[in-house]
N, C-alpha and C. Protein backbone atom coordinates (compact mmCIF):
# COMPACT_ATOMS: atom_id res chain seq x y z
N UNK A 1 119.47 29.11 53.78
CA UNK A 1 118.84 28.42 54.87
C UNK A 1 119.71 27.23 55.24
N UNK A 2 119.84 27.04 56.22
CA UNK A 2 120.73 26.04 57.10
C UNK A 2 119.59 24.88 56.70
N UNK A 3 120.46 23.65 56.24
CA UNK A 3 120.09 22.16 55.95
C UNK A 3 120.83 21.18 56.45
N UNK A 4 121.66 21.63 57.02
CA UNK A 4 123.21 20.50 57.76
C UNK A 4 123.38 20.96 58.67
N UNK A 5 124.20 20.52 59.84
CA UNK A 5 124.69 20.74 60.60
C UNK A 5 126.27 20.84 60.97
N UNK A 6 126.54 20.68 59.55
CA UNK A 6 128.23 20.66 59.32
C UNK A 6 128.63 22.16 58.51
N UNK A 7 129.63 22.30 59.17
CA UNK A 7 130.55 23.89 58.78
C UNK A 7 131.49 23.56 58.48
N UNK A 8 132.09 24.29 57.37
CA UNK A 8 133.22 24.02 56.90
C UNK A 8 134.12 24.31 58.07
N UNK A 9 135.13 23.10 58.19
CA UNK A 9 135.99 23.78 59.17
C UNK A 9 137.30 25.13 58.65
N UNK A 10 137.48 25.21 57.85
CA UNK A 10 137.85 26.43 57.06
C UNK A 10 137.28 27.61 56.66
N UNK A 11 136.26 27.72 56.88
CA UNK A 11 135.86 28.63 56.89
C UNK A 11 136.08 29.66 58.41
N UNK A 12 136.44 30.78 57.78
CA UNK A 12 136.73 32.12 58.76
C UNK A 12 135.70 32.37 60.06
N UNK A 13 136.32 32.66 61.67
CA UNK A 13 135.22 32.29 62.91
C UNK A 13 133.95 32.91 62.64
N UNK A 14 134.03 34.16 62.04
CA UNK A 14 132.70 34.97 61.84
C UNK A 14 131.42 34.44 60.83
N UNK A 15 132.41 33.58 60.05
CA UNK A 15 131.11 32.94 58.92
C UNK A 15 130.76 31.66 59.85
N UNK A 16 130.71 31.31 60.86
CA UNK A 16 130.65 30.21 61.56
C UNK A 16 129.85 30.94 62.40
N UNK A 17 130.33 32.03 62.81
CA UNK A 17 129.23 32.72 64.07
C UNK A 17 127.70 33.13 63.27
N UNK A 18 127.77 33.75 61.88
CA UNK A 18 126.86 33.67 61.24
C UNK A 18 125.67 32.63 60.96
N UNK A 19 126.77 31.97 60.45
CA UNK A 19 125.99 30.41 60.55
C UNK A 19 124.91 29.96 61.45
N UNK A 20 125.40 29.96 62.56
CA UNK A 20 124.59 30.06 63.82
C UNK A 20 124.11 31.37 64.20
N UNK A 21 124.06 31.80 64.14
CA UNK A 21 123.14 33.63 64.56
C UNK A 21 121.87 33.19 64.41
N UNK A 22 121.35 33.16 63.66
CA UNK A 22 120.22 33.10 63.03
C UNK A 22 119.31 31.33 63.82
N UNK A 23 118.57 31.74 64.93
CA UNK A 23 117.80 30.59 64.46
C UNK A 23 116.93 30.33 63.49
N UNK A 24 116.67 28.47 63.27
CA UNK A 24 116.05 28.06 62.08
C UNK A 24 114.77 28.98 62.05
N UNK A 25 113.69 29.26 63.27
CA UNK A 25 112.47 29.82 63.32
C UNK A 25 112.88 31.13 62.92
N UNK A 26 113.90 31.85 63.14
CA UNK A 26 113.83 33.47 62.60
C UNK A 26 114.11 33.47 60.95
N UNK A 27 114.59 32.27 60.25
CA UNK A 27 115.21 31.94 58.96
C UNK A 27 113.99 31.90 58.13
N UNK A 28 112.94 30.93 58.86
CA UNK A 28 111.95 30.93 58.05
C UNK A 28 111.07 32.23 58.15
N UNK A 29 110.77 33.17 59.60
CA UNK A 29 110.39 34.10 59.24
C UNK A 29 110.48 35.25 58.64
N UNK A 30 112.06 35.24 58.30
CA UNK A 30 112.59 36.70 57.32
C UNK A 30 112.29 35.39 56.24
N UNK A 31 112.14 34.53 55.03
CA UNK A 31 111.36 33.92 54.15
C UNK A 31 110.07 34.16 53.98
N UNK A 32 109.69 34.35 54.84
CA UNK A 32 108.23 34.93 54.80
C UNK A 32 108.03 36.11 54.43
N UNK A 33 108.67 36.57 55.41
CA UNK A 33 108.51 38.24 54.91
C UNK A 33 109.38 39.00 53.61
N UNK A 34 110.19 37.96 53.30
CA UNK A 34 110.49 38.54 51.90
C UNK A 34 109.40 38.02 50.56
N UNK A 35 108.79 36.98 51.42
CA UNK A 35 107.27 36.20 50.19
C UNK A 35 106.43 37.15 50.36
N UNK A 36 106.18 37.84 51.73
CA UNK A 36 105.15 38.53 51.48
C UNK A 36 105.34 39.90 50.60
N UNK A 37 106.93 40.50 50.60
CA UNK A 37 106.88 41.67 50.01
C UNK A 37 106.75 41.90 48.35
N UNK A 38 107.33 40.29 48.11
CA UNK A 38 107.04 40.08 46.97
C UNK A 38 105.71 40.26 46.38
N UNK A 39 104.83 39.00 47.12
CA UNK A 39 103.44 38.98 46.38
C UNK A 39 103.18 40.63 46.44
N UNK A 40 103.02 41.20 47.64
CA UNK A 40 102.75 42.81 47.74
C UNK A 40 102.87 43.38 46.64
N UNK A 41 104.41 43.20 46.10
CA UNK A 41 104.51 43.83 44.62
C UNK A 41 103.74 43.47 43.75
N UNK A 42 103.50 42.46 42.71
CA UNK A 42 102.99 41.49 42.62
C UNK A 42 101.42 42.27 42.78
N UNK A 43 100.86 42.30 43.59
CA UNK A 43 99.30 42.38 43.97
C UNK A 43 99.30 44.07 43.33
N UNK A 44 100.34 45.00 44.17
CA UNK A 44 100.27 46.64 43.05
C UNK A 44 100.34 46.63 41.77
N UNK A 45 100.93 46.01 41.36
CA UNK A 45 101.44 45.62 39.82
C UNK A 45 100.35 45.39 38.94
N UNK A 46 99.08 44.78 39.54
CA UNK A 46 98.54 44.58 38.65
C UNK A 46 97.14 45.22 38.98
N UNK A 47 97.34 45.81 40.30
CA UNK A 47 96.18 46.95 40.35
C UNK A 47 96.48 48.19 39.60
N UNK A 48 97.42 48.80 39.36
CA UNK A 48 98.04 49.65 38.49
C UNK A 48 97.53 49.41 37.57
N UNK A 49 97.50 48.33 36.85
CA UNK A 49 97.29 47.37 35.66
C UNK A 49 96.20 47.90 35.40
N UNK A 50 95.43 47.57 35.90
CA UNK A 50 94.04 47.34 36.29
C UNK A 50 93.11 48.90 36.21
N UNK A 51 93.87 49.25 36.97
CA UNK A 51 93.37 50.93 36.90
C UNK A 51 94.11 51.65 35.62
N UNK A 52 94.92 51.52 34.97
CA UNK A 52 95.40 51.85 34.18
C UNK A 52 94.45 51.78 32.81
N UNK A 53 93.67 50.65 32.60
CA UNK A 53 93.11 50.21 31.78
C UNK A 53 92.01 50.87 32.10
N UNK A 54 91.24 51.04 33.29
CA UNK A 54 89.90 51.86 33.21
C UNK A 54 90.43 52.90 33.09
N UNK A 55 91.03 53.91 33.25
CA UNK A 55 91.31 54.97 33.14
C UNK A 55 91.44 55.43 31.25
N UNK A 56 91.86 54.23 30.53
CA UNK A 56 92.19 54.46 29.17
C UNK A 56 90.87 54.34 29.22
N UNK A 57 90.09 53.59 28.73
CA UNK A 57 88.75 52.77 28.58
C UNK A 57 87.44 54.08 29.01
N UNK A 58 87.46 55.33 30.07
CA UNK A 58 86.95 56.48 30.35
C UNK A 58 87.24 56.83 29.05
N UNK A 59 88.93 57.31 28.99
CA UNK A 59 89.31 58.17 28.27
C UNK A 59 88.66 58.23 26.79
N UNK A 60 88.36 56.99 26.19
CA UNK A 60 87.94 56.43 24.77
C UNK A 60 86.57 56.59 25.07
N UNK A 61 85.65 56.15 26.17
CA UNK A 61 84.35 56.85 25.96
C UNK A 61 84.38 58.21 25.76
N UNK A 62 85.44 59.08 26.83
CA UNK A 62 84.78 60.54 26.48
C UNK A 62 85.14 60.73 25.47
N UNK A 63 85.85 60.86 24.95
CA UNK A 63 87.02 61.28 23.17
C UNK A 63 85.35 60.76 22.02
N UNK A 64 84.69 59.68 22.07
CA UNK A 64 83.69 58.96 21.17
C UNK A 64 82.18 59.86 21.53
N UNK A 65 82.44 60.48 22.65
CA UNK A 65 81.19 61.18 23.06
C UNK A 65 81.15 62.20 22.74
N UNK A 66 82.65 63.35 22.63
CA UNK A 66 82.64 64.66 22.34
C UNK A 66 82.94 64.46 20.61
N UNK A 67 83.19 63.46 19.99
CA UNK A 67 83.21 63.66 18.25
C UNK A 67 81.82 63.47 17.75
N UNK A 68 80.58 62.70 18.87
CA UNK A 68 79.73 62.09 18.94
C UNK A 68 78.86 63.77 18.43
N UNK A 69 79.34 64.82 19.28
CA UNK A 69 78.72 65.74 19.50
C UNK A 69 79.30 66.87 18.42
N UNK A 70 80.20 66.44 17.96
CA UNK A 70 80.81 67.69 16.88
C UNK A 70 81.95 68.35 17.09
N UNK A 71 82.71 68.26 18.52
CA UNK A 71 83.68 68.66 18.77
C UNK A 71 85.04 68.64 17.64
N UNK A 72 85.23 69.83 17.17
CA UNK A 72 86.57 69.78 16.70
C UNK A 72 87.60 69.15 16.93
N UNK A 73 88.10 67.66 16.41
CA UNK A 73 89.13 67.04 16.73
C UNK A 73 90.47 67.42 16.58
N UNK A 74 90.70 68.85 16.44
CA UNK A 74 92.24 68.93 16.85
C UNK A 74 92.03 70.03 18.98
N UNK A 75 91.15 69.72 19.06
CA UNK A 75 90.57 69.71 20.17
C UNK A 75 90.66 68.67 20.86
N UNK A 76 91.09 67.48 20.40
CA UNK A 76 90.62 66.58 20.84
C UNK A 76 91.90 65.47 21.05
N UNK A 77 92.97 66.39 20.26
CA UNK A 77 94.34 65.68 20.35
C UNK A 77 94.95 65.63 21.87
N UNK A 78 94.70 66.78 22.34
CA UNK A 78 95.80 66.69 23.90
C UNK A 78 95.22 65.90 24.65
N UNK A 79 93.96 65.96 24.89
CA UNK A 79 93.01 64.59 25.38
C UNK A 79 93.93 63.19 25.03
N UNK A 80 94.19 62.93 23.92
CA UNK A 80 94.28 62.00 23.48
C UNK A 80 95.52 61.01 23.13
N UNK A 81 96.05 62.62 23.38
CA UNK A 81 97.90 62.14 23.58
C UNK A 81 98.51 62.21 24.87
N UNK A 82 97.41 62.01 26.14
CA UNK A 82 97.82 62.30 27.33
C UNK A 82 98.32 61.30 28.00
N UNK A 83 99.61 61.17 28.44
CA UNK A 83 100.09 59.62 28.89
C UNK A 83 99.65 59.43 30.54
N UNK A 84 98.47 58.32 30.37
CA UNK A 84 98.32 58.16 31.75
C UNK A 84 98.44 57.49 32.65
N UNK A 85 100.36 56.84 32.49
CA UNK A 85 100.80 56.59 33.41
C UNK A 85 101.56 57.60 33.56
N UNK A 86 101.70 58.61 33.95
CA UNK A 86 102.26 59.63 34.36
C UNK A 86 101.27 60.40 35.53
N UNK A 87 99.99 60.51 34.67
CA UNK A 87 99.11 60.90 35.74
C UNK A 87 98.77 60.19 36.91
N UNK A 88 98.74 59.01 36.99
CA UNK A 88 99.15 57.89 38.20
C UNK A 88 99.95 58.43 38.84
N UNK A 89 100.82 58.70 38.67
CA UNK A 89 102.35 59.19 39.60
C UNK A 89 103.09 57.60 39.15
N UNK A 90 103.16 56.90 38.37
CA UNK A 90 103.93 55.76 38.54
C UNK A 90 105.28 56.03 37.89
């Protein structure tokens, strides 16, 4: 982000045309929009999170409900070894 108004005078014409390309108002709005893509991430990240954990948290009720009932626990292994962040698609 431009803070001066001084350019190196050595520096090459195109990094000078650069320099200036950009007004200050378009500078701060690509800043913005790289804040917003961030938080964006940021906000998936922890809905993933989030769902990730109910999804285990199902998984451990049903697994406690079907031993509850007598189910053969080597029945009960693929249930249990199922990685579910994969099933997410993440």
């Amino acid at each position: 982000m431009r803070t001066s108004c001084t350019v190196n005078a050595n520096a090459p014409t195109h990094i000078i045309y650069l320099f200036w390309a950009l007004p200050p108002s378009q500078e701060a709005k690509s800043k913005a929009e790289r804040q917003a893509k961030f938080e964006e991430g940021n906000r998936l990240s922890r809905d993933f999170s989030r769902e990730k954990i109910k999804l285990e948290c199902s998984r451990d009720k049903i697994m406690d409900e079907l031993r509850q009932k007598g189910v053969n626990p080597k029945y009960l292994a693929e249930i249990n070894t199922v990685d579910i962040t994969k099933l997410m698609g993440v």
